[in-house]
C-alpha atoms as a PDB file:
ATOM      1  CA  UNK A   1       7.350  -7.069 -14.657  1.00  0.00           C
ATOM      2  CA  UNK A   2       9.508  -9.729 -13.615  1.00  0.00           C
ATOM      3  CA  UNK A   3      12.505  -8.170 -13.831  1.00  0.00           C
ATOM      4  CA  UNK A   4      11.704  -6.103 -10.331  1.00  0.00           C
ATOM      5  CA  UNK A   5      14.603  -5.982  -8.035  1.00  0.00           C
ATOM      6  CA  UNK A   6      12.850  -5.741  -5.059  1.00  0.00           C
ATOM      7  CA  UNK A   7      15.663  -5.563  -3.055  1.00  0.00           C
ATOM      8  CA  UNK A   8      15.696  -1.985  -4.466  1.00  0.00           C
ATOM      9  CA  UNK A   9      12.265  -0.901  -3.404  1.00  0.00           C
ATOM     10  CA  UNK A  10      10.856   1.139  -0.947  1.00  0.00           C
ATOM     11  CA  UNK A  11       7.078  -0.350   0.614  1.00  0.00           C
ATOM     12  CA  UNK A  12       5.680   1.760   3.334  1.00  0.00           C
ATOM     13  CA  UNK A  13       2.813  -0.332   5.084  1.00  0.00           C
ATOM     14  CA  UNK A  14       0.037   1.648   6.938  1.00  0.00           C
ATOM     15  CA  UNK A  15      -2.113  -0.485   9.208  1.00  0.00           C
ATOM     16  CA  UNK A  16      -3.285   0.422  12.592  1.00  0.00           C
ATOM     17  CA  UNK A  17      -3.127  -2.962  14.112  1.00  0.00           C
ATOM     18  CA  UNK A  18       0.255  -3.326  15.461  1.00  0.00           C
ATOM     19  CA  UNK A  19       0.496  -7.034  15.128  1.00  0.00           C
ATOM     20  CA  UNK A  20      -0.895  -7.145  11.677  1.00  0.00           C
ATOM     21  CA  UNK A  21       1.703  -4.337  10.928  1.00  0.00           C
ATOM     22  CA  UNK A  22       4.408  -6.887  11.814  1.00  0.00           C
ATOM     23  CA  UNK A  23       3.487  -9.273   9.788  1.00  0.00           C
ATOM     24  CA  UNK A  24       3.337  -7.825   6.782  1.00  0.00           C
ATOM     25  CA  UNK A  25       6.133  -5.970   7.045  1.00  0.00           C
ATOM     26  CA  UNK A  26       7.944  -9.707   8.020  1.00  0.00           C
ATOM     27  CA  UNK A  27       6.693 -10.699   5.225  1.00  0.00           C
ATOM     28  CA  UNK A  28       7.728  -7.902   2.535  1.00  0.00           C
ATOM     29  CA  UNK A  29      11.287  -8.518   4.196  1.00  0.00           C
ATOM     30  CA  UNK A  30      11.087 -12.348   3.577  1.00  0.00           C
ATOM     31  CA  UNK A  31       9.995 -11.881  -0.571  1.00  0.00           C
ATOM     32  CA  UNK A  32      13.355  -9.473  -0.225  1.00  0.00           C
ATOM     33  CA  UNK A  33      12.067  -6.062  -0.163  1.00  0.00           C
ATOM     34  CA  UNK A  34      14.899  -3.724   0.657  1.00  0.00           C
ATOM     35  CA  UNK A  35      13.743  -1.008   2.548  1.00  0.00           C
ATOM     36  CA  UNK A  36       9.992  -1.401   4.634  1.00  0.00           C
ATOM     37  CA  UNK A  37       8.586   1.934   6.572  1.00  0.00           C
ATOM     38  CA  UNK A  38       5.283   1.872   8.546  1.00  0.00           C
ATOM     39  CA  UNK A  39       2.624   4.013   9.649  1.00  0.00           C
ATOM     40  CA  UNK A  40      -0.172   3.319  12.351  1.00  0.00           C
ATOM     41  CA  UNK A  41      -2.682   5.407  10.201  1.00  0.00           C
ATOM     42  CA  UNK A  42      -3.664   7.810   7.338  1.00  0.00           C
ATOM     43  CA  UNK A  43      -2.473  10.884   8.804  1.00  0.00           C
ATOM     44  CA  UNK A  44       1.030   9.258   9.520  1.00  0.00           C
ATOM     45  CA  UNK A  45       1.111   7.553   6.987  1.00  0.00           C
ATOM     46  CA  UNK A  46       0.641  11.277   4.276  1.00  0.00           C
ATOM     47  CA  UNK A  47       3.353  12.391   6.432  1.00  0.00           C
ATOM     48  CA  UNK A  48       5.948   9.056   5.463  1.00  0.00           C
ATOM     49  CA  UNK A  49       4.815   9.105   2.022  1.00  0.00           C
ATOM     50  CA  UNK A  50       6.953  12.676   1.410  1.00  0.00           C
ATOM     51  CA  UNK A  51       9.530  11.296   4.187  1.00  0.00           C
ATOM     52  CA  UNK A  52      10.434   8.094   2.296  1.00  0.00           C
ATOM     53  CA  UNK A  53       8.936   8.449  -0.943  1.00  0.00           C
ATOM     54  CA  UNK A  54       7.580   4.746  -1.426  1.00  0.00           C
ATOM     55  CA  UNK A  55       7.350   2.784  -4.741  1.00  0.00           C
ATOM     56  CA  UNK A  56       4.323   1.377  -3.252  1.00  0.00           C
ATOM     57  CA  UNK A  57       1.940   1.769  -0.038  1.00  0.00           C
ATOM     58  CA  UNK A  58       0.077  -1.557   1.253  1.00  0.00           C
ATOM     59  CA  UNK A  59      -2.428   0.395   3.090  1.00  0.00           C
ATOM     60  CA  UNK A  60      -5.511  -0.496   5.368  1.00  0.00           C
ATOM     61  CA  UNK A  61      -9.156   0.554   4.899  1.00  0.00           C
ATOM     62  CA  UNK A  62     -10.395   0.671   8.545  1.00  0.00           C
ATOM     63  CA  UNK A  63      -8.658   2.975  10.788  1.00  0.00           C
ATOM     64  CA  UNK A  64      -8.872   6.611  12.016  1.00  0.00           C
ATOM     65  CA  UNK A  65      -8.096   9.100  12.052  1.00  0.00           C
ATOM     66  CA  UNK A  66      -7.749   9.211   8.890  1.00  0.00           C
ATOM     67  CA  UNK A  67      -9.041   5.788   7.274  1.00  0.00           C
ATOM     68  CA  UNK A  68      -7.412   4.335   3.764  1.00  0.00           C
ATOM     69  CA  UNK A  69      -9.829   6.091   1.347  1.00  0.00           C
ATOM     70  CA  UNK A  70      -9.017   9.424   2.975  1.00  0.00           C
ATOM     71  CA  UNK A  71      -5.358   8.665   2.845  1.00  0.00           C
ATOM     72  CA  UNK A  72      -6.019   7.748  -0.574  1.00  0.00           C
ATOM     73  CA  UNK A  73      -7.944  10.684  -1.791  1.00  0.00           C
ATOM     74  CA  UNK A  74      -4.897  13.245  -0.151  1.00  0.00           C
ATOM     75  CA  UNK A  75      -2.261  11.286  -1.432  1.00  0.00           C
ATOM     76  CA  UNK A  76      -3.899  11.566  -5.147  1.00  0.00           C
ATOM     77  CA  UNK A  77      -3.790  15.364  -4.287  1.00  0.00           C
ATOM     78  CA  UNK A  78      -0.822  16.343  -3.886  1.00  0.00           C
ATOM     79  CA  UNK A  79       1.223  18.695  -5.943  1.00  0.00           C
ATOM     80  CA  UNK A  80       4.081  16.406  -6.484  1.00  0.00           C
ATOM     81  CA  UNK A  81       3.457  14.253  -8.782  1.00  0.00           C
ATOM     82  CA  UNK A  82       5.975  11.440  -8.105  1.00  0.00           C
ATOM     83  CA  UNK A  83       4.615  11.368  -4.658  1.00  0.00           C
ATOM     84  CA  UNK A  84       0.547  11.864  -6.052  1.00  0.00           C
ATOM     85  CA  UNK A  85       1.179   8.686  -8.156  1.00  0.00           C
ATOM     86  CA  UNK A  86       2.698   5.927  -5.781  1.00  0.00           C
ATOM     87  CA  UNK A  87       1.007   3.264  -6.151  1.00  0.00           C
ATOM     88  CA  UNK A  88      -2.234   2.273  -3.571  1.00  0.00           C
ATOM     89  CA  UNK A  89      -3.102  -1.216  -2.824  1.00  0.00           C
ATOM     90  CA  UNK A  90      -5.623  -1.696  -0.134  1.00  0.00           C
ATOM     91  CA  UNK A  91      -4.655  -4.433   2.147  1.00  0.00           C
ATOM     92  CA  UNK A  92      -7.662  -5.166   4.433  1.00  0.00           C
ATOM     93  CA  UNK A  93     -10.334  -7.617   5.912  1.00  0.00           C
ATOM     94  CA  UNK A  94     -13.184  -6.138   4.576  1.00  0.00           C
ATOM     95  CA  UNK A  95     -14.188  -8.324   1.373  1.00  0.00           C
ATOM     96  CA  UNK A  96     -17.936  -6.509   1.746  1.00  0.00           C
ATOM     97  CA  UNK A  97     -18.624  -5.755  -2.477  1.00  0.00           C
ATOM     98  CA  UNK A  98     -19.664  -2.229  -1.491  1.00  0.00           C
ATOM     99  CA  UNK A  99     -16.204  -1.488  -0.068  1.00  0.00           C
ATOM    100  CA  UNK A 100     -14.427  -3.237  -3.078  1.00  0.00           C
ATOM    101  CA  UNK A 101     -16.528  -0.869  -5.259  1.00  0.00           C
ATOM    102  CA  UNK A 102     -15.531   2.097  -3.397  1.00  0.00           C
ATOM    103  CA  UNK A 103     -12.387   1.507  -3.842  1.00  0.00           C
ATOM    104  CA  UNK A 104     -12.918   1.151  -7.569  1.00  0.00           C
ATOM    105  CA  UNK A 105     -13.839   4.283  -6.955  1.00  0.00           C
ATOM    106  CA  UNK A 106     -10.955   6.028  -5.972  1.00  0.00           C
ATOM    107  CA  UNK A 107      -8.692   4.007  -8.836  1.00  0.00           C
ATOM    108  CA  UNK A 108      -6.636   2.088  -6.063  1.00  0.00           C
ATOM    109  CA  UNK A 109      -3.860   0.282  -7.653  1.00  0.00           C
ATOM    110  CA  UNK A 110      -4.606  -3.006  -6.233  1.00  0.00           C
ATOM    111  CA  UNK A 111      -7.281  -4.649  -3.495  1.00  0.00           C
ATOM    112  CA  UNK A 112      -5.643  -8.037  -1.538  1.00  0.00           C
ATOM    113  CA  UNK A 113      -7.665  -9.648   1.310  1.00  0.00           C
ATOM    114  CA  UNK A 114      -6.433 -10.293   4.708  1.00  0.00           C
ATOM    115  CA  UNK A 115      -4.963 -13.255   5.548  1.00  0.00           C
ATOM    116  CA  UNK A 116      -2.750 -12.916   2.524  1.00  0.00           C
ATOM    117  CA  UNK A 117       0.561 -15.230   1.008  1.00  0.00           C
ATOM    118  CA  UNK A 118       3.676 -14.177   0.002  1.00  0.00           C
ATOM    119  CA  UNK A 119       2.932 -15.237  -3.300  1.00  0.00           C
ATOM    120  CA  UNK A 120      -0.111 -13.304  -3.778  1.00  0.00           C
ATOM    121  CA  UNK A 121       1.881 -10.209  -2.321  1.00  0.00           C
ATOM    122  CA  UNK A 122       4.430 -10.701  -4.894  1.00  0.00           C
ATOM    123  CA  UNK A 123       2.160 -10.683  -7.806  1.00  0.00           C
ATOM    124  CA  UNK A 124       0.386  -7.841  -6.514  1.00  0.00           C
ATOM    125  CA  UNK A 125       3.763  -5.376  -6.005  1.00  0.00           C
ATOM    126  CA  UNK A 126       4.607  -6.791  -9.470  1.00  0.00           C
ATOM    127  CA  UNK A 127       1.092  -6.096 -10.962  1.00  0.00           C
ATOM    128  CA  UNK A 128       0.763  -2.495  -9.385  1.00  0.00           C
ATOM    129  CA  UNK A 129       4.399  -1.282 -10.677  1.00  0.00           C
ATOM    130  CA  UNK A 130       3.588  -2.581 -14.118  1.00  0.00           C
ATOM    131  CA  UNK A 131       1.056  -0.527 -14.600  1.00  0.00           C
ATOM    132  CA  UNK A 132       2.657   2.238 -13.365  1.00  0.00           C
ATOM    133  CA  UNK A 133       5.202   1.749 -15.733  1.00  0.00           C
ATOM    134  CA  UNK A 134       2.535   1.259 -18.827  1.00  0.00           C
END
């Protein structure tokens, strides 16, 4: 998909670590995404997803009260389907196997590791829309 005008898209981050929040979304801004929302957790983060209707989440694993695989499960069941199929990646520090399998699990769109590049975000947003788009 490289035709993607992200200058047109819509990323809500949802990380719990303020700092690390920053950064990415300093980072989405620098690879020219147009319009980044954030969230501090799950629960928040359910409630921005009908507010701003994403194209895509970068969402953490580890935080509470609602952690990323709840967030992901609700989001997947929801009765509106343009909101139930925004595309998921998991953006977190946990490179454990057991946790990348879980997320298998739950058909996230896309797994990156903490600390990331802009390059390797930019592949990923470009990955996850294509197959949305497939």
């Amino acid at each position: 998909m490289a035709g993607v005008d992200y200058s047109k898209l819509t990323i809500l981050v949802i990380e719990d670590v303020d700092v690390t929040r920053r950064i990415i979304m300093r980072e989405l801004r620098a690879i020219g995404v147009g319009r980044v929302e954030e969230a501090t957790n799950g629960h928040d983060g359910l409630m921005k997803v009908g507010m701003c209707r994403p194209d895509l989440v970068f969402c953490d694993i580890h935080m509470g009260p609602i952690d990323g695989f709840e967030f992901l499960e609700k989001l997947r069941m929801l009765s509106i389907a343009r909101l139930r199929e925004t595309p998921v990646v998991f953006l977190t520090a946990d490179a454990e196997e057991r946790t990348v399998f879980a997320a298998r699990k739950l058909d996230v769109d896309g797994y990156m590791v903490k600390p990331f590049s802009n390059t390797a975000l930019r592949t990923r947003i470009d990955a996850s829309l294509a197959a949305r788009d497939d």
